[in-house]
N, C-alpha and C. Protein backbone atom coordinates (compact mmCIF):
# COMPACT_ATOMS: atom_id res chain seq x y z
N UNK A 1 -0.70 3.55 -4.07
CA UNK A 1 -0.79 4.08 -5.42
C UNK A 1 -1.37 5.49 -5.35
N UNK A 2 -0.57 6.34 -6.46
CA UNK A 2 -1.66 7.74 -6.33
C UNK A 2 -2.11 8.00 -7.63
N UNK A 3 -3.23 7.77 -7.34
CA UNK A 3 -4.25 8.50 -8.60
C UNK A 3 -4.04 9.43 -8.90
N UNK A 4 -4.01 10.23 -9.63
CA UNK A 4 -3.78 11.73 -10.19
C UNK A 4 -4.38 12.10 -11.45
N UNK A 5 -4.21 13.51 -11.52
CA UNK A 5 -4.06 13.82 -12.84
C UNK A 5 -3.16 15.06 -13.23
N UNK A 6 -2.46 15.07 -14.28
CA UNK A 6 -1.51 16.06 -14.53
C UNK A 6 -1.73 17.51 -14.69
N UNK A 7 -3.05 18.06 -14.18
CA UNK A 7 -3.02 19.55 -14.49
C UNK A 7 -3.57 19.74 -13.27
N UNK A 8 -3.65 18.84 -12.22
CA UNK A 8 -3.95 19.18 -10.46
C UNK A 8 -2.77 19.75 -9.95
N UNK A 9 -3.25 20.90 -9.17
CA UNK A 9 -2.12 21.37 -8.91
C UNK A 9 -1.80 20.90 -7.41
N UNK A 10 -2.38 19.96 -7.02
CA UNK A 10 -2.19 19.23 -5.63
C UNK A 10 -1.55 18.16 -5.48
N UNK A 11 -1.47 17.44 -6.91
CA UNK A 11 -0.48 16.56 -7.35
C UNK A 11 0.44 17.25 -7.83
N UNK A 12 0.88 18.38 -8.71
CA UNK A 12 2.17 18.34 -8.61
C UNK A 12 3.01 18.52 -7.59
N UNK A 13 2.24 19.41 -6.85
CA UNK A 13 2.63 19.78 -5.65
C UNK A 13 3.37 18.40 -4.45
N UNK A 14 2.64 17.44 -5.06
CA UNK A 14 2.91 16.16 -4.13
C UNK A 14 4.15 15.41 -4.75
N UNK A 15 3.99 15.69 -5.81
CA UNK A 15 5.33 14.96 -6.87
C UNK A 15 6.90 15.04 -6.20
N UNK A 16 7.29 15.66 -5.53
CA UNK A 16 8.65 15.97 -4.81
C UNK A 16 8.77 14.62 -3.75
N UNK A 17 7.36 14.45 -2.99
CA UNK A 17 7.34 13.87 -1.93
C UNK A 17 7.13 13.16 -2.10
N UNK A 18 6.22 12.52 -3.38
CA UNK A 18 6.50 11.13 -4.02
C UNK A 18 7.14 10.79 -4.83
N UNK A 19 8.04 11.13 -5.14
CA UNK A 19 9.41 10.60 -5.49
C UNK A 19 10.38 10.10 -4.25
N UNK A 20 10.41 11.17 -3.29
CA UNK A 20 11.02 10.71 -2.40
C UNK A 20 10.81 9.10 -1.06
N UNK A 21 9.16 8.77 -1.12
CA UNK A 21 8.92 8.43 -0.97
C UNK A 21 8.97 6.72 -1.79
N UNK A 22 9.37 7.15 -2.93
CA UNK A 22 9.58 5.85 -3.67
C UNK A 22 11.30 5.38 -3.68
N UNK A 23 11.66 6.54 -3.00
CA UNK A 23 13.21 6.09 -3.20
C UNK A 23 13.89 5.49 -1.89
N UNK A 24 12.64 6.12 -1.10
CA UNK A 24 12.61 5.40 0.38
C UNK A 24 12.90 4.07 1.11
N UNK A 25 11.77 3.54 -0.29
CA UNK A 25 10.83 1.85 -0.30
C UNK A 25 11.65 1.31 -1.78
N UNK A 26 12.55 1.75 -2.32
CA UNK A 26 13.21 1.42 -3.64
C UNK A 26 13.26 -0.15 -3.19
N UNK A 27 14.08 -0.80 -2.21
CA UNK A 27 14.61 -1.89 -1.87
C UNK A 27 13.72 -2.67 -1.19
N UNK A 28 12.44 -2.56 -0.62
CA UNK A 28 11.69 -2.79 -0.25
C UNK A 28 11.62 -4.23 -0.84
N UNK A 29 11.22 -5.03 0.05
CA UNK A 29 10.78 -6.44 -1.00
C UNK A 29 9.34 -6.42 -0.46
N UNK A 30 8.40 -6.09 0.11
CA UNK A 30 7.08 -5.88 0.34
C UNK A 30 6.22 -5.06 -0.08
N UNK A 31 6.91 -3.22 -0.95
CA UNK A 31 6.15 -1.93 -0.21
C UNK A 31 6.75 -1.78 -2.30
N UNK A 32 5.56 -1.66 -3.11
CA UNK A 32 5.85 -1.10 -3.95
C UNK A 32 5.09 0.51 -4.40
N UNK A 33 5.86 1.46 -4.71
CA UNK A 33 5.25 2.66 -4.48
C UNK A 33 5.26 3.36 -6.14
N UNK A 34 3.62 3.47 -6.54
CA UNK A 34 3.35 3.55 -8.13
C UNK A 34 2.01 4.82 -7.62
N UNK A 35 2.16 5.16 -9.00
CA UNK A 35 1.29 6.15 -9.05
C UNK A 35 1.12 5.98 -10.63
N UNK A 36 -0.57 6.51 -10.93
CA UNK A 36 -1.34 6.53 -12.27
C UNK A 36 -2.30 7.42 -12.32
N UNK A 37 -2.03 7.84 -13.78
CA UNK A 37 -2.65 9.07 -14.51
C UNK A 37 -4.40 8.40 -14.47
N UNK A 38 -5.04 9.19 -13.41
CA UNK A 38 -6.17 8.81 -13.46
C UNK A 38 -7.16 9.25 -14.70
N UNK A 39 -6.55 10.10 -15.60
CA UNK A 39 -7.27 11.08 -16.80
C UNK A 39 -7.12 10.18 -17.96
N UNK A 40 -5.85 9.14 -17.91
CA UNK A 40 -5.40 8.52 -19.35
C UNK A 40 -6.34 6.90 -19.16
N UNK A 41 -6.27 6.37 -17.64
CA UNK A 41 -6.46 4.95 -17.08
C UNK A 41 -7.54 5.37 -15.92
N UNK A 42 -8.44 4.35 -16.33
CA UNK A 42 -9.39 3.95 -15.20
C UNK A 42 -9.50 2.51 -15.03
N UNK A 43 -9.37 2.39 -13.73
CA UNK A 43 -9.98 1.00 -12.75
C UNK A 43 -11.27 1.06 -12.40
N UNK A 44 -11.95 0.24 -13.40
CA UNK A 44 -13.55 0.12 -12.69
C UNK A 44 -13.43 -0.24 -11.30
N UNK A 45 -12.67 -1.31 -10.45
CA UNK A 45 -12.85 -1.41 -9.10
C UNK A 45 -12.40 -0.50 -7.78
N UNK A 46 -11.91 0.74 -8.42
CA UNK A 46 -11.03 1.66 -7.77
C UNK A 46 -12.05 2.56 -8.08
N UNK A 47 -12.33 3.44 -6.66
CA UNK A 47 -13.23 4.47 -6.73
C UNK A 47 -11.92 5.75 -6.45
N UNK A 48 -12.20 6.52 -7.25
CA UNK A 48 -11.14 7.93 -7.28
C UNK A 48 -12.36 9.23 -7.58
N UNK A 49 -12.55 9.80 -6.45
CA UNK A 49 -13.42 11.04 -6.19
C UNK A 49 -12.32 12.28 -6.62
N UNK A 50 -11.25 12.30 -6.11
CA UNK A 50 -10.75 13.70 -6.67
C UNK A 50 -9.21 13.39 -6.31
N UNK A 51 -8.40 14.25 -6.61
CA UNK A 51 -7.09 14.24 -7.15
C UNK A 51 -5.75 15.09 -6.14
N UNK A 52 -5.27 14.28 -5.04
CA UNK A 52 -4.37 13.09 -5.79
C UNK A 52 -5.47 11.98 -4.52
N UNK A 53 -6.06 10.80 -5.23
CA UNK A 53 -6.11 10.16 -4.16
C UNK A 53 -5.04 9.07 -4.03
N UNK A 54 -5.36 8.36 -2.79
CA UNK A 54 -3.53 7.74 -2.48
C UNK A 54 -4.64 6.66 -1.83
N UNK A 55 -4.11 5.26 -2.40
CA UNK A 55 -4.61 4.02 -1.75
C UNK A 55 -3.65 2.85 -1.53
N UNK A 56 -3.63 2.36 -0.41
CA UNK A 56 -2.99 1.15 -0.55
C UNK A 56 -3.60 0.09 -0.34
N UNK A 57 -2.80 -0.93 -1.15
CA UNK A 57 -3.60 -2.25 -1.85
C UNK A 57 -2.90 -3.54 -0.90
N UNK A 58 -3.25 -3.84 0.36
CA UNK A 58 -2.20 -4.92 1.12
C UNK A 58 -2.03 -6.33 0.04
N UNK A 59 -0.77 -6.80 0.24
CA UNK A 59 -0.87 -7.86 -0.29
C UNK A 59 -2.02 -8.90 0.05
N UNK A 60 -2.04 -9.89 -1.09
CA UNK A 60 -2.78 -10.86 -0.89
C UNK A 60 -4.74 -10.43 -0.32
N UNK A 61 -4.42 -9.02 -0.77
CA UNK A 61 -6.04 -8.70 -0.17
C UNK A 61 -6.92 -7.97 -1.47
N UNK A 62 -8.16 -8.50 -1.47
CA UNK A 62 -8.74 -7.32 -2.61
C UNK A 62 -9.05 -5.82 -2.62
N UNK A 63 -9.24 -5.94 -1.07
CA UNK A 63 -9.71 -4.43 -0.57
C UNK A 63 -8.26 -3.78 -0.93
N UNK A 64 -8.97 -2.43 -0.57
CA UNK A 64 -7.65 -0.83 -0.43
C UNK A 64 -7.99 -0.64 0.64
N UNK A 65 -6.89 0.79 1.00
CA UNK A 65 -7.71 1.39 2.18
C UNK A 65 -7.23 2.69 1.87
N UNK A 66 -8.06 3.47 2.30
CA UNK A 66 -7.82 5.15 1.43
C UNK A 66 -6.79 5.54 2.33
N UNK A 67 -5.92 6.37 1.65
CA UNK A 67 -4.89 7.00 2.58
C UNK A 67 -5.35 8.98 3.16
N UNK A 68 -5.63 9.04 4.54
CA UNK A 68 -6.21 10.23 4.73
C UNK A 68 -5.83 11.35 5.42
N UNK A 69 -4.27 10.67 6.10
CA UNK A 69 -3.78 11.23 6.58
C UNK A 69 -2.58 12.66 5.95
N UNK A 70 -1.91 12.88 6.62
CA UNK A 70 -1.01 13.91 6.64
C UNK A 70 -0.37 13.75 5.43
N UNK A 71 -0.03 14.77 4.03
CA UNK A 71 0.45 14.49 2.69
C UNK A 71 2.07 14.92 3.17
N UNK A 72 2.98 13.95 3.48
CA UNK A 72 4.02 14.18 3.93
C UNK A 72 4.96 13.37 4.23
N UNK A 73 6.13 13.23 3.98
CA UNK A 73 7.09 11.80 3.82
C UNK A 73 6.99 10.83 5.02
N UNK A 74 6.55 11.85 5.96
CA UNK A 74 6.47 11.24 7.75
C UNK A 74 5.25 10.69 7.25
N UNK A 75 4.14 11.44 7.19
CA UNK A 75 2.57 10.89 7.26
C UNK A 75 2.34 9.62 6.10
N UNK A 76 3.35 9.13 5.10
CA UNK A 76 3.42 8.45 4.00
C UNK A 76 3.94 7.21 4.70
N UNK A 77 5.29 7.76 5.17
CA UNK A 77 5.86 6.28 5.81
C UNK A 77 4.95 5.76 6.98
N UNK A 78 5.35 6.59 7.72
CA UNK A 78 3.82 6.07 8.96
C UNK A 78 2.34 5.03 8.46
N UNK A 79 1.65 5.77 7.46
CA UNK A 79 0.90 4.75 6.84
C UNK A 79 1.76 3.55 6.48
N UNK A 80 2.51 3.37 5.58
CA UNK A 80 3.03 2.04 5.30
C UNK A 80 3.66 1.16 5.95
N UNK A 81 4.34 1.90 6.96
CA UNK A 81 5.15 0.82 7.51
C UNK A 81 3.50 0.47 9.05
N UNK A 82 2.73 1.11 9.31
CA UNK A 82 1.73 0.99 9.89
C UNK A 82 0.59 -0.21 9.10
N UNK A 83 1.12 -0.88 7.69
CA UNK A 83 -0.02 -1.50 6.75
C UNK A 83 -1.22 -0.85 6.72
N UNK A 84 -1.19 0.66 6.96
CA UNK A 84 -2.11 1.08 6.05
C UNK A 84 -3.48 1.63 7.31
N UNK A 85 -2.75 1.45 8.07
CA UNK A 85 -3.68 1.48 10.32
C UNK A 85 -3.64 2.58 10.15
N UNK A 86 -2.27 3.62 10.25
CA UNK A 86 -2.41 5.31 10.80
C UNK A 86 -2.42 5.94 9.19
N UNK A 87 -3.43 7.00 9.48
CA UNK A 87 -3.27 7.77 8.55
C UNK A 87 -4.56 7.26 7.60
N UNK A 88 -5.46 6.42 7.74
CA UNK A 88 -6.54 6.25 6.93
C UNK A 88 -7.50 6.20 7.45
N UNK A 89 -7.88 6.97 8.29
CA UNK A 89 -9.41 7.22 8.81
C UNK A 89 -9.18 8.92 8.76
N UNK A 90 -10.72 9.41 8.65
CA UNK A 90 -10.45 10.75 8.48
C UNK A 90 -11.01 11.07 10.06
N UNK A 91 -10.86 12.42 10.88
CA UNK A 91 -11.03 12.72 11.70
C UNK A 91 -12.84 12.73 11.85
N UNK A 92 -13.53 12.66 13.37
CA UNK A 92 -14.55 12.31 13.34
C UNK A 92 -15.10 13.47 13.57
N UNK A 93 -14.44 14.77 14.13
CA UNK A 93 -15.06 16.39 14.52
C UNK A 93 -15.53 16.75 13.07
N UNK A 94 -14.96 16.56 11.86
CA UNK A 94 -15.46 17.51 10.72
C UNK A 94 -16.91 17.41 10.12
N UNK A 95 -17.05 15.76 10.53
CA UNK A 95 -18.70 15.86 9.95
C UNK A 95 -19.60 16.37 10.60
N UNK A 96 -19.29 15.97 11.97
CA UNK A 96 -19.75 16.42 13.17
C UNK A 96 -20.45 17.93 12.58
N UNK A 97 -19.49 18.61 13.01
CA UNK A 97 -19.25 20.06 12.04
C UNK A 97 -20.07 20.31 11.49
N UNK A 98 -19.95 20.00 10.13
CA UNK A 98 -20.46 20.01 8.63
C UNK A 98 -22.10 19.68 9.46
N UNK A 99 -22.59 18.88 10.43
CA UNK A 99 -23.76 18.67 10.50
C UNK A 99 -23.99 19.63 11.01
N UNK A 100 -23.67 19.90 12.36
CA UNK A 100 -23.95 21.20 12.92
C UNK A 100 -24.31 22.37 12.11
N UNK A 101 -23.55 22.96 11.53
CA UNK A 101 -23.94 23.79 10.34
C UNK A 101 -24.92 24.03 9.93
N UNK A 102 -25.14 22.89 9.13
CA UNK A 102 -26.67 22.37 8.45
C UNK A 102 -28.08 22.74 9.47
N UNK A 103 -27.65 21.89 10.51
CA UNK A 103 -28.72 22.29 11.40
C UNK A 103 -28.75 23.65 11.91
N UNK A 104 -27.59 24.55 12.05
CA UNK A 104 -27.99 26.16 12.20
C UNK A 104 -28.44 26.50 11.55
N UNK A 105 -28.07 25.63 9.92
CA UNK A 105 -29.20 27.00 8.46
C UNK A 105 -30.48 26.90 8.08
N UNK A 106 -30.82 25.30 8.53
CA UNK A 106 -32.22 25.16 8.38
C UNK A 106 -32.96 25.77 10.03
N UNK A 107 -32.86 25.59 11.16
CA UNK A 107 -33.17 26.84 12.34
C UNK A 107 -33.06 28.23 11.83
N UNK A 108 -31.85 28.68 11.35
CA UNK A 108 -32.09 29.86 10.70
C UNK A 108 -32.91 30.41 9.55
N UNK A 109 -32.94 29.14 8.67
CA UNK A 109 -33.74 29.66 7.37
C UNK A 109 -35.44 29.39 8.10
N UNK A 110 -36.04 28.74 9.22
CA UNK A 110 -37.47 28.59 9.72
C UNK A 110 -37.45 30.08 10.30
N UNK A 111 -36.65 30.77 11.56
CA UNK A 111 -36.95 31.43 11.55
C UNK A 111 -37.34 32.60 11.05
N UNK A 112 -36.44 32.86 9.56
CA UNK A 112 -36.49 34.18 8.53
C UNK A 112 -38.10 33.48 8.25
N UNK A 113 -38.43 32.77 7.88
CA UNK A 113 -39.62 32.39 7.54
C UNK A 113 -41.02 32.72 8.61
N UNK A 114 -40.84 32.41 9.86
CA UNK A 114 -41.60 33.50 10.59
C UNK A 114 -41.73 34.83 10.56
């Protein structure tokens, strides 16, 4: 499913590829492919941080699993026909990163302080 909202310009942007993506899985008897106006409808049990998020819901399960991979008909099918394995973990270097960082500005902000 993709969450959205209609004045993101990251969802419209995605709108080509999800269409195509639904016309993919049209015949599908397992793989149904929906998307909702996260601005008009909210799911209290669905957490949606920002726009477009993309989750899939396996059958017969309560959980989701966030989709994190590549926004792209390859990186779309891959998740699904994968149940949802490739393409939903985010890479492990960026926090990494993001920490590193942190720890240069607080070293940097002690030393301006000497």
């Amino acid at each position: 499913v993709e969450f959205y909202a209609p004045w993101c310009g990251h969802c419209k942007q995605l709108t080509p590829i999800w269409d195509k993506l639904g016309e993919t899985y049209k015949d599908h008897a397992d793989i149904i492919i929906a998307k909702m106006d996260s601005t008009a409808n909210e799911v209290s049990s669905v957490k949606v941080q920002s726009f477009p998020t993309i989750k899939y819901f396996p059958k017969g399960s309560t959980e989701s699993i966030d989709f994190t991979g590549e926004r792209t008909l390859e990186g779309f099918t891959k998740f699904l026909d994968s149940s949802g394995k490739e393409g939903n973990t985010p890479t492990k270097d960026a926090p990494e990163e993001e920490e590193d960082e942190k720890e240069d500005d607080k070293e940097g902000a002690s030393k301006e302080e000497l």
